[in-house]
C-alpha atoms as a PDB file:
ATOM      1  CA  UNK A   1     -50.709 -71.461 194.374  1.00  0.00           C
ATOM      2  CA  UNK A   2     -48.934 -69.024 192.009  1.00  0.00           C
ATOM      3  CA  UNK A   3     -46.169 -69.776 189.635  1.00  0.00           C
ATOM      4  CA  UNK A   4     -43.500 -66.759 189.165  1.00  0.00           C
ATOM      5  CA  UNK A   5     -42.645 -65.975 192.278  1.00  0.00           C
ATOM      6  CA  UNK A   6     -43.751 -62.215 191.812  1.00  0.00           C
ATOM      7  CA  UNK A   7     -46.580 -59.505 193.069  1.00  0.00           C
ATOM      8  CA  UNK A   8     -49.948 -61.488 193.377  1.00  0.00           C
ATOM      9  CA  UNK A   9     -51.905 -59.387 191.526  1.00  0.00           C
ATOM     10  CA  UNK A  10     -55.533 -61.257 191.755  1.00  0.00           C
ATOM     11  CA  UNK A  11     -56.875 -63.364 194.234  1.00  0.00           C
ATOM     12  CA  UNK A  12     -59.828 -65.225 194.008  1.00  0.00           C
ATOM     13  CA  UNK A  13     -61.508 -67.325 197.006  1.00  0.00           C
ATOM     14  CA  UNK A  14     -64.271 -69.461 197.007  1.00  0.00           C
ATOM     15  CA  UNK A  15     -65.701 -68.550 193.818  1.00  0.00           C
ATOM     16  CA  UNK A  16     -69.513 -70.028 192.912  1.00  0.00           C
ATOM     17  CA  UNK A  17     -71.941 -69.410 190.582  1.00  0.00           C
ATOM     18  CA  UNK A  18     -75.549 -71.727 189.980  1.00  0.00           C
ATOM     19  CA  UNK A  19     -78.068 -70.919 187.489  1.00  0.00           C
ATOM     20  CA  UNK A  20     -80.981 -72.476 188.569  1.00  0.00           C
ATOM     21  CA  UNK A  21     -79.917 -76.107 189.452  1.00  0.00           C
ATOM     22  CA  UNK A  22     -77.026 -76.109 187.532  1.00  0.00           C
ATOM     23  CA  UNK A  23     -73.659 -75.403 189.329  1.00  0.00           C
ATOM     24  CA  UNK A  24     -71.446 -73.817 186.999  1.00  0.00           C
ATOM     25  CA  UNK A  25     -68.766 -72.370 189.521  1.00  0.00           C
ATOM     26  CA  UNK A  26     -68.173 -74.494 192.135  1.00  0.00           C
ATOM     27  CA  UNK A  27     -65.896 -73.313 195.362  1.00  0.00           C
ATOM     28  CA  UNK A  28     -62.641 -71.968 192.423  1.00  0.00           C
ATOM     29  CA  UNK A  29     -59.623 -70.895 193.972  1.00  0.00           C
ATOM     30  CA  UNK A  30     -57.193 -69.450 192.123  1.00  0.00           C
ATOM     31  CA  UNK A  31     -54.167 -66.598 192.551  1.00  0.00           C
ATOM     32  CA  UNK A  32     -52.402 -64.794 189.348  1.00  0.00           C
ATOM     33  CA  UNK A  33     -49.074 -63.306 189.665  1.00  0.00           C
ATOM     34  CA  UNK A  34     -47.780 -59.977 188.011  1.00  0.00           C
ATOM     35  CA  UNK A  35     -46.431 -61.389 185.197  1.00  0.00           C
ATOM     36  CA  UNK A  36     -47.251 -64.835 185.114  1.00  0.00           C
ATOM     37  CA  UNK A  37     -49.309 -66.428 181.889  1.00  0.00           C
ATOM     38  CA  UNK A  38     -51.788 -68.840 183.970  1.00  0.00           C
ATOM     39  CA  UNK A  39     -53.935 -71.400 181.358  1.00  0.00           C
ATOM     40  CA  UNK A  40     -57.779 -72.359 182.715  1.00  0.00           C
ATOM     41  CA  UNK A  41     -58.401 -75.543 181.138  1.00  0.00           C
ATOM     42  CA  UNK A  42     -61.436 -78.292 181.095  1.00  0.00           C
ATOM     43  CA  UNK A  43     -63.916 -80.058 179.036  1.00  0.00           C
ATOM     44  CA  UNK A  44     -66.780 -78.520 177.679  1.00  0.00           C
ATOM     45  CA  UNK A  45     -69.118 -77.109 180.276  1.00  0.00           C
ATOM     46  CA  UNK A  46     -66.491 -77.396 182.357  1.00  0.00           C
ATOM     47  CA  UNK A  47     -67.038 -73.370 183.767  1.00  0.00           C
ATOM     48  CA  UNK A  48     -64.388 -71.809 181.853  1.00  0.00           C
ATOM     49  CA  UNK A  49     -66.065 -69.372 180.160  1.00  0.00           C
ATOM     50  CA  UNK A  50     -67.981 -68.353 183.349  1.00  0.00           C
ATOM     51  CA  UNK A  51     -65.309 -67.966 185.579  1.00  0.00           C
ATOM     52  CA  UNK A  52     -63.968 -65.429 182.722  1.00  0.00           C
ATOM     53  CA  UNK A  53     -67.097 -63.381 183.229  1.00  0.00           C
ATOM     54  CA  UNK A  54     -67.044 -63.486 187.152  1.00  0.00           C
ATOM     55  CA  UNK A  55     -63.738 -61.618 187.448  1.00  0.00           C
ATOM     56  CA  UNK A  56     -64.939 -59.341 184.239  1.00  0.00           C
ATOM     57  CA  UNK A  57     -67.804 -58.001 185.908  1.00  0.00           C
ATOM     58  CA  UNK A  58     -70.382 -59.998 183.112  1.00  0.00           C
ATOM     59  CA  UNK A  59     -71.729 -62.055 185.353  1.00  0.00           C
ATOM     60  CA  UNK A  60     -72.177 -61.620 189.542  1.00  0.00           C
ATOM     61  CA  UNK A  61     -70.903 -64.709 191.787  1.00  0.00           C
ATOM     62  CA  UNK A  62     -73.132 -66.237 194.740  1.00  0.00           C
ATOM     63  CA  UNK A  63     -70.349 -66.920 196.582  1.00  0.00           C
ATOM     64  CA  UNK A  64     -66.504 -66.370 196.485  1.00  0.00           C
ATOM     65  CA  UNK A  65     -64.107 -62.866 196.495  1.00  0.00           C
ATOM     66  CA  UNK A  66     -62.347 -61.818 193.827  1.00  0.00           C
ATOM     67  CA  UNK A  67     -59.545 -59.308 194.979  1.00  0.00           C
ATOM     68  CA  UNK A  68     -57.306 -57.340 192.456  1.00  0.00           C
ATOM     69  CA  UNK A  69     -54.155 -55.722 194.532  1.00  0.00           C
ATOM     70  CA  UNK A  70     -56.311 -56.634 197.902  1.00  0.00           C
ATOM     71  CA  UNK A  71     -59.546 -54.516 196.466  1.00  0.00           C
ATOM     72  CA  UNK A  72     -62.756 -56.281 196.416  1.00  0.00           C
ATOM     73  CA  UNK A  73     -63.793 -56.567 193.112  1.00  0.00           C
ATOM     74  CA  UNK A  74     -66.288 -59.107 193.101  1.00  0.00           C
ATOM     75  CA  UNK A  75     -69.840 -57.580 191.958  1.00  0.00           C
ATOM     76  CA  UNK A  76     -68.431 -54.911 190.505  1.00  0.00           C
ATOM     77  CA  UNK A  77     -70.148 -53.817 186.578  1.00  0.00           C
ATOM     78  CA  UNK A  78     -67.708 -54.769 183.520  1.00  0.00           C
ATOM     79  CA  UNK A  79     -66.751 -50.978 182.840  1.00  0.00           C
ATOM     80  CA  UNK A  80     -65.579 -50.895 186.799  1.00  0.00           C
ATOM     81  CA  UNK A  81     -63.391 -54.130 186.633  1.00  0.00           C
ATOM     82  CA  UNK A  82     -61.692 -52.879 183.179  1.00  0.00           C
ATOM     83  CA  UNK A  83     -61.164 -49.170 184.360  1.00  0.00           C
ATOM     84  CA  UNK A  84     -59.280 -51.176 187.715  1.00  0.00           C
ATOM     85  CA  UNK A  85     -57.036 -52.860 184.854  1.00  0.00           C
ATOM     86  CA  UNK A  86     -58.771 -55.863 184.152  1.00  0.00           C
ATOM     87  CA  UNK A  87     -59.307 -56.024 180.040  1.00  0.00           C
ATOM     88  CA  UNK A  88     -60.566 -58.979 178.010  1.00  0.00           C
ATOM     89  CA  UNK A  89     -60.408 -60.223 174.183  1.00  0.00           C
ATOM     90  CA  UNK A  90     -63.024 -62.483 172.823  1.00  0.00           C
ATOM     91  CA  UNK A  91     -63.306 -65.270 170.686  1.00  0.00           C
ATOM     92  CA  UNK A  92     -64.420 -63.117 167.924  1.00  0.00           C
ATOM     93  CA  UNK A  93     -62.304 -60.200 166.934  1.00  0.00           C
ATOM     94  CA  UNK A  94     -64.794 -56.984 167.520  1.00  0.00           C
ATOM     95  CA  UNK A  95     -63.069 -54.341 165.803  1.00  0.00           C
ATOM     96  CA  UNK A  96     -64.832 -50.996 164.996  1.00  0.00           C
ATOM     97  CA  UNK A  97     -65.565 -50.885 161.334  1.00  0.00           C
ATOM     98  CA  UNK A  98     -65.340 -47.690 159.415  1.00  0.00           C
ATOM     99  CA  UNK A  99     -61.198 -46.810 161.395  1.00  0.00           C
ATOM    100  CA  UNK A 100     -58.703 -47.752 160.393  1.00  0.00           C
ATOM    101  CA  UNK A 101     -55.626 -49.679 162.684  1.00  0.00           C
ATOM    102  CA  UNK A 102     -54.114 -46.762 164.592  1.00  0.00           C
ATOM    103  CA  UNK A 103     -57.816 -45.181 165.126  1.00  0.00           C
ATOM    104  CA  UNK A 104     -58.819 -48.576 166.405  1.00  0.00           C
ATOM    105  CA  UNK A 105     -56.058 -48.176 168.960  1.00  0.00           C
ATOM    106  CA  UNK A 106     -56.718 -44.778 169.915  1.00  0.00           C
ATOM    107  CA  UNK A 107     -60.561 -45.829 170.534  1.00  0.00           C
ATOM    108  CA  UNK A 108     -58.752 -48.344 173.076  1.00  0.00           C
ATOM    109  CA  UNK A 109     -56.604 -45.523 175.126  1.00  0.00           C
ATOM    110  CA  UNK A 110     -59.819 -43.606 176.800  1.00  0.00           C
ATOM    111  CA  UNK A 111     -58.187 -44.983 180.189  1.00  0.00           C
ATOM    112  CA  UNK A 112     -55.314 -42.652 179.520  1.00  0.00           C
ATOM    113  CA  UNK A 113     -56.981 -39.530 178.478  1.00  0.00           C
ATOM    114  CA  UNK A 114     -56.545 -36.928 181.128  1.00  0.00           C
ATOM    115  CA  UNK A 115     -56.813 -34.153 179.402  1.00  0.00           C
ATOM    116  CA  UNK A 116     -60.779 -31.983 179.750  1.00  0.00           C
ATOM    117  CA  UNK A 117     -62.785 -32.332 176.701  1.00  0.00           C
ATOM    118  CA  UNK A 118     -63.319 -28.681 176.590  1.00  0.00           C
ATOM    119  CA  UNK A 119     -59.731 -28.674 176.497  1.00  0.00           C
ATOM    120  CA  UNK A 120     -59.658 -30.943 173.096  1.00  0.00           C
ATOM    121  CA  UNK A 121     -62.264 -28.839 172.106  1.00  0.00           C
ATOM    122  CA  UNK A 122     -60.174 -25.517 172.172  1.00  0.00           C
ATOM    123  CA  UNK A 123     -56.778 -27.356 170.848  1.00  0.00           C
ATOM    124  CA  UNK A 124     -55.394 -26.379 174.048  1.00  0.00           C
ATOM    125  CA  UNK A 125     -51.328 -27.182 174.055  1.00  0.00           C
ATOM    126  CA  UNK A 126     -51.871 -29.790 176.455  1.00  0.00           C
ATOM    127  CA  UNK A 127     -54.972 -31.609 174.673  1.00  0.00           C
ATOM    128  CA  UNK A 128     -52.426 -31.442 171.799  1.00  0.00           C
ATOM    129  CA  UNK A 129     -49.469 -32.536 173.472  1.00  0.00           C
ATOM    130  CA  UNK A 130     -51.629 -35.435 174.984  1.00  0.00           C
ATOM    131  CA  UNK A 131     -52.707 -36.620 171.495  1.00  0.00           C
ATOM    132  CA  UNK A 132     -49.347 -36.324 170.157  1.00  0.00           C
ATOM    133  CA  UNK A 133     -47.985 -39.048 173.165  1.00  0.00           C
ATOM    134  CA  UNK A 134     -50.741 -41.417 172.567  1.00  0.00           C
ATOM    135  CA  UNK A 135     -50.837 -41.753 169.039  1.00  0.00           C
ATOM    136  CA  UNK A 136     -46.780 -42.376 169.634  1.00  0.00           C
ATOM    137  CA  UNK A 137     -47.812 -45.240 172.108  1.00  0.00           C
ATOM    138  CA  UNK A 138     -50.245 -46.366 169.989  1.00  0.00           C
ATOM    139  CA  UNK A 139     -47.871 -46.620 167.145  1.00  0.00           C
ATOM    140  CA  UNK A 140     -45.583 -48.413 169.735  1.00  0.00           C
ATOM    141  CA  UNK A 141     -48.372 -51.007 170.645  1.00  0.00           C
ATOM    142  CA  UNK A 142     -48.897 -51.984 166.967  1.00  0.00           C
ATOM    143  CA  UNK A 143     -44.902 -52.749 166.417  1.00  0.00           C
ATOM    144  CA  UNK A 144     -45.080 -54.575 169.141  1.00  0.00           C
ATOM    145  CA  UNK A 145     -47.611 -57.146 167.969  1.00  0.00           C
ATOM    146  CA  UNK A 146     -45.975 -57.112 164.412  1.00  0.00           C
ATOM    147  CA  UNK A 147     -48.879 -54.426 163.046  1.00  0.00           C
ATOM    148  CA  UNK A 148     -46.319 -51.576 162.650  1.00  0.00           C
ATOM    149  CA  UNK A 149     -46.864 -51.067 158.837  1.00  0.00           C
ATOM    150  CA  UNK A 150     -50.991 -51.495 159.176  1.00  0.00           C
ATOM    151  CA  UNK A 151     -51.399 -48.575 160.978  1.00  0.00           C
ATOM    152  CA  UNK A 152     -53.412 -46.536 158.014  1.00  0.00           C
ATOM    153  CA  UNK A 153     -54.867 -49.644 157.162  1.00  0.00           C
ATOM    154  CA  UNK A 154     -58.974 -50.120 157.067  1.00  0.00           C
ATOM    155  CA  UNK A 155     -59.451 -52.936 160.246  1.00  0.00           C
ATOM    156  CA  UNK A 156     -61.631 -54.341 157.547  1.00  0.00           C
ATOM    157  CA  UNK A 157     -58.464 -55.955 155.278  1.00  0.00           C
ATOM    158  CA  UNK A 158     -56.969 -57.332 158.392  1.00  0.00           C
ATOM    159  CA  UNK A 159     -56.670 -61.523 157.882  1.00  0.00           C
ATOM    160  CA  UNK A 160     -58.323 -62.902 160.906  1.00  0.00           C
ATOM    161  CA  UNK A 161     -55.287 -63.590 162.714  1.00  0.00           C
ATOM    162  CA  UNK A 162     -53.972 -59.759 162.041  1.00  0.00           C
ATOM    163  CA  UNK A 163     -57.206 -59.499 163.626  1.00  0.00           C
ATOM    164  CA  UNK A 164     -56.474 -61.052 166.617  1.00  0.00           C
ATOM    165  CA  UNK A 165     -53.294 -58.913 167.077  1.00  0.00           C
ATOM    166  CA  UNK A 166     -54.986 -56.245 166.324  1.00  0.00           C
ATOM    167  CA  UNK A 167     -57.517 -56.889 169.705  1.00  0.00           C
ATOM    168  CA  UNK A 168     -54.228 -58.086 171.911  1.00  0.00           C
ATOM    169  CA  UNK A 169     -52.466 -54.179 171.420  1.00  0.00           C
ATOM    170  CA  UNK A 170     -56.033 -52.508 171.680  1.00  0.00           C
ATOM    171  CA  UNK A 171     -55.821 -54.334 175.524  1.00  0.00           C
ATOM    172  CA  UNK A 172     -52.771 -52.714 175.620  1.00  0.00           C
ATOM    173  CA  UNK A 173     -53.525 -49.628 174.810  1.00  0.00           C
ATOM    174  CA  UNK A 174     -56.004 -49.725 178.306  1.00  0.00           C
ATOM    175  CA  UNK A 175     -52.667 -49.827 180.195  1.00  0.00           C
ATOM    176  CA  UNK A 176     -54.084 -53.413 182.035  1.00  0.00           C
ATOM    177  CA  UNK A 177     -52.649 -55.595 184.876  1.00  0.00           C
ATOM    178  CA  UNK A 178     -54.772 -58.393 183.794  1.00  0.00           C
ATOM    179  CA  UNK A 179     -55.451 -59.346 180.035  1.00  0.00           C
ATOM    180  CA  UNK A 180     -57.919 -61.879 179.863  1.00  0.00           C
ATOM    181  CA  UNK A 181     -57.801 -63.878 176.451  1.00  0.00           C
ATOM    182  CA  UNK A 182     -60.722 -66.374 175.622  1.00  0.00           C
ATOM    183  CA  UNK A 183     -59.771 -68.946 173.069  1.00  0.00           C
ATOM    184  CA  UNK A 184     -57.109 -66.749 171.165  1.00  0.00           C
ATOM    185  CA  UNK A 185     -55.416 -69.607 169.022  1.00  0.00           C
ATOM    186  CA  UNK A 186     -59.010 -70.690 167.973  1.00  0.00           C
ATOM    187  CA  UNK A 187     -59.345 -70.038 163.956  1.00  0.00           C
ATOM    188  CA  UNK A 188     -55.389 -69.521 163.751  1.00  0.00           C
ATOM    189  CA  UNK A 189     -53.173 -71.330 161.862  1.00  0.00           C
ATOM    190  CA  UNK A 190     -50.526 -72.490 162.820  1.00  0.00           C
ATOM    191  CA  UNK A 191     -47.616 -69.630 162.081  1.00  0.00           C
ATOM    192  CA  UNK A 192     -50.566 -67.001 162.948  1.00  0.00           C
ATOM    193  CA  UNK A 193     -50.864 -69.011 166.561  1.00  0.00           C
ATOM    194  CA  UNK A 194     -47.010 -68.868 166.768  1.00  0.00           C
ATOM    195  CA  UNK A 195     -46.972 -65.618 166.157  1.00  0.00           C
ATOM    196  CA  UNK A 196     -49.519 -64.790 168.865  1.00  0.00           C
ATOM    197  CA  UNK A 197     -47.873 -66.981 171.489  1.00  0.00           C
ATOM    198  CA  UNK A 198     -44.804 -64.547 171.385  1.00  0.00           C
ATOM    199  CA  UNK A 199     -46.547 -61.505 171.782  1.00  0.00           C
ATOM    200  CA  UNK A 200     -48.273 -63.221 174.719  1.00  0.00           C
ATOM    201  CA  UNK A 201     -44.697 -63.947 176.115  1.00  0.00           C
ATOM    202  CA  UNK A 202     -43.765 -60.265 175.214  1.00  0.00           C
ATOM    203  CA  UNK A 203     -46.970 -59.218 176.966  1.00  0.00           C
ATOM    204  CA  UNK A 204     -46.260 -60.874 180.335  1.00  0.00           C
ATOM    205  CA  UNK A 205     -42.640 -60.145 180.218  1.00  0.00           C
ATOM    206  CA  UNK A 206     -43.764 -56.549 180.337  1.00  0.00           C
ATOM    207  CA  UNK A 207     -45.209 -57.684 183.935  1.00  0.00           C
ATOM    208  CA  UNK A 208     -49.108 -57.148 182.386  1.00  0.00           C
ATOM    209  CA  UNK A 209     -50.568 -60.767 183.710  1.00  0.00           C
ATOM    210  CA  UNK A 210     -52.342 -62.926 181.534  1.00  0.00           C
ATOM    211  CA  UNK A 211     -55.232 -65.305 181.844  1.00  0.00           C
ATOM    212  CA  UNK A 212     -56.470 -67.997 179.297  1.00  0.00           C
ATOM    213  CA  UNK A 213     -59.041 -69.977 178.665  1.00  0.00           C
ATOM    214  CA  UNK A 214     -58.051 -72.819 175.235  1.00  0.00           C
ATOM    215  CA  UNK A 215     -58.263 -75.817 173.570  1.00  0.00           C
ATOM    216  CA  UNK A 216     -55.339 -76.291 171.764  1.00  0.00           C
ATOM    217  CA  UNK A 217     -53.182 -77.930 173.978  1.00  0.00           C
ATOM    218  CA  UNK A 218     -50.375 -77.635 171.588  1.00  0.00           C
ATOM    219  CA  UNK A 219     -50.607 -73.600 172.177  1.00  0.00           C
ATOM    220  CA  UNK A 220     -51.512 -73.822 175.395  1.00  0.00           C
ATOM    221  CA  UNK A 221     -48.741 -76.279 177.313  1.00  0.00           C
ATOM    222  CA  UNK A 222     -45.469 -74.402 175.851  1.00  0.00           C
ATOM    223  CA  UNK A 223     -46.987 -71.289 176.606  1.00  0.00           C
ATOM    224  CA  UNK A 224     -48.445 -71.497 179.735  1.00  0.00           C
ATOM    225  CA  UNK A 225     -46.474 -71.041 183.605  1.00  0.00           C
ATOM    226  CA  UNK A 226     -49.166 -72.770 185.121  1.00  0.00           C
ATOM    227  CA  UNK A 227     -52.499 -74.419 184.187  1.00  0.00           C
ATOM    228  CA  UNK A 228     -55.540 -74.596 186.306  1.00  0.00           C
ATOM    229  CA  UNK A 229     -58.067 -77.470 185.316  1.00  0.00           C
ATOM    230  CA  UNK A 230     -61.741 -77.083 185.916  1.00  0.00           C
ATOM    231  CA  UNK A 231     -64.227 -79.990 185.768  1.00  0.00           C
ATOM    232  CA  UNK A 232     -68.310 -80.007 186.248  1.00  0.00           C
ATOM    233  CA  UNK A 233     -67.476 -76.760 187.878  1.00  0.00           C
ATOM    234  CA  UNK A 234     -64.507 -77.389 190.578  1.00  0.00           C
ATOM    235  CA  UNK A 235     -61.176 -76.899 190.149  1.00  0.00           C
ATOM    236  CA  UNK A 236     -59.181 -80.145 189.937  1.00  0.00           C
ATOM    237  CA  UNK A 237     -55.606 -79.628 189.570  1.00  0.00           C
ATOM    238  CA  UNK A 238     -53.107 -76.548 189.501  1.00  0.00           C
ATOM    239  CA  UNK A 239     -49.837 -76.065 188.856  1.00  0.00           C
ATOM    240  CA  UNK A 240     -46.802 -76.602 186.045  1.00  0.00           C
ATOM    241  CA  UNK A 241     -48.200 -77.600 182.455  1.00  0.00           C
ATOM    242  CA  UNK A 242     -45.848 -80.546 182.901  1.00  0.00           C
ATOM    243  CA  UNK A 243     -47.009 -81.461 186.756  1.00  0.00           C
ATOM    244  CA  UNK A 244     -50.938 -81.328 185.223  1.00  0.00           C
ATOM    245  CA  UNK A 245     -50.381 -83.696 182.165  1.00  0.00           C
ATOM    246  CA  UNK A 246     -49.516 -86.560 184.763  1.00  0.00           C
ATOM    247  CA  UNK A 247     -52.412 -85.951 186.863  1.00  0.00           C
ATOM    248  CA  UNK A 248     -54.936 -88.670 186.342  1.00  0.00           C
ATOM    249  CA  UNK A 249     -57.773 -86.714 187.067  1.00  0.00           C
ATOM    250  CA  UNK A 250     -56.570 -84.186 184.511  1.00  0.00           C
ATOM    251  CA  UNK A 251     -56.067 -87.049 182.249  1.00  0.00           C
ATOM    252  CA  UNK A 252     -59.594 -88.504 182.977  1.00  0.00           C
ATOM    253  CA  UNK A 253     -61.303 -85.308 182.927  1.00  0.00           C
ATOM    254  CA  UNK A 254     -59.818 -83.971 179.715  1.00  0.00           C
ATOM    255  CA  UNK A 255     -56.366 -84.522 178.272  1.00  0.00           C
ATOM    256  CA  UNK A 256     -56.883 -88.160 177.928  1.00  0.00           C
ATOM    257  CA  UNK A 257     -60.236 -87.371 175.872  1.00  0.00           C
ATOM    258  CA  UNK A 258     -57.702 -84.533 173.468  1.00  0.00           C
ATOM    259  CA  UNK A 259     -54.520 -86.999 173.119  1.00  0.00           C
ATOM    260  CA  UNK A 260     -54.835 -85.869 169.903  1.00  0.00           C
ATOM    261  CA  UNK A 261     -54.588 -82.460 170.493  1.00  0.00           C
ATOM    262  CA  UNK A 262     -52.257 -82.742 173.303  1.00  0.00           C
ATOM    263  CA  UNK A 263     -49.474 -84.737 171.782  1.00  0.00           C
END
């Protein structure tokens, strides 16, 4: 099931992953539109976190395929998945100290760079040129996420939540098709987590896909075009944020244990 009616972009089958005894994937099937902001939900342990690292390369499935534009992409090393357009935040902003904003940003572009090094090396026109056109897209990224006037800035005076922009436009920067965002509210307060929720909308209106694991069902619900709910492994429900909440195995599983959360 998909939820916007556009380009499936990834496709995962059967997806399964044990270690040892423990069954922490369990037979996941899931599609992702171009596009399309899809939610993975479920109580703790529920195999969030590892299905994130199946389709980013940090872990290898038993069982299952994961296909990105109908290429197999299961088994493939992290650095392989992200160079096929596949780029993840964490729950911990990982910024490299010692740059500022912009040079963050530029550290995040090495999927554009075409021109030779020797070429940098030199100053060639077109090593110049090409430096010239990504620090202007860089610049663009950071407006876009409301970091525009941080971009001499040292990462290190960021507030956490400037933070968190700051890893959403460095994902951008990697041109993706896929941004993969693990807990992003978590730590935000509440305008910070509003703010982030429309440059998630701005992200997949730009027809970049988007793929969520969170908590906060209050960020999640309004955000979300769909919401797939995992539990002891196995998915359990998919579809509309509003068709889930009246699921009672969604309820029993997890929303009725977050009412709090959720209402």
């Amino acid at each position: 099931m998909s939820g916007t009616g556009g380009r499936t972009l990834l496709t995962v089958r059967g997806l399964a992953k044990r270690f040892g005894g423990l069954v922490a994937v369990d037979d996941v099937d899931f599609d992702l539109d171009d596009g399309e902001i899809l939610g993975i939900i479920g109580p703790n342990g529920a195999g969030k976190t590892t299905t994130f690292n199946l389709i980013a390369g940090a872990l290898r499935a038993d069982a299952g395929s994961i296909r990105l534009r109908d290429a197999e992409i299961a088994g493939l090393p992290a650095h392989k998945v992200a160079a096929r357009g596949i780029l993840r935040t964490f729950q911990h902003n990982r910024p490299f100290k010692g740059m500022n904003v912009l040079e963050n940003l530029l550290v995040g572009a090495h999927r554009r760079v075409r021109a030779r090094p020797w070429a940098a090396a030199l100053g060639l026109p077109s090593a110049r040129r090409e430096d010239a056109a990504l620090a202007a897209a860089a610049r663009e990224t950071l407006a876009f996420v409301g970091l525009g006037d941080h971009a001499a800035s040292d990462v290190s005076k960021l507030s956490f939540g400037q933070g968190r922009l700051l890893e959403c436009a460095r994902a951008l920067m990697g041109e993706p098709a896929i941004i993969l965002f693990d807990e992003p509210a978590a730590g935000l307060t509440s305008v910070e987590a509003e703010r982030l929720g429309g440059v998630i909308r701005g992200i997949a209106a730009r027809g970049i896909a988007v793929l969520l694991i969170e908590h906060d069902m209050r960020f999640l619900l309004p955000l979300a075009h769909r919401v797939v709910v995992l539990d002891r492994g196995a998915k359990i429900a998919d579809g509309t944020p509003a068709a889930i909440s009246r699921e009672p195995a969604v309820i029993e599983a997890y929303l009725g244990r977050h009412a709090g959360a959720a209402a």
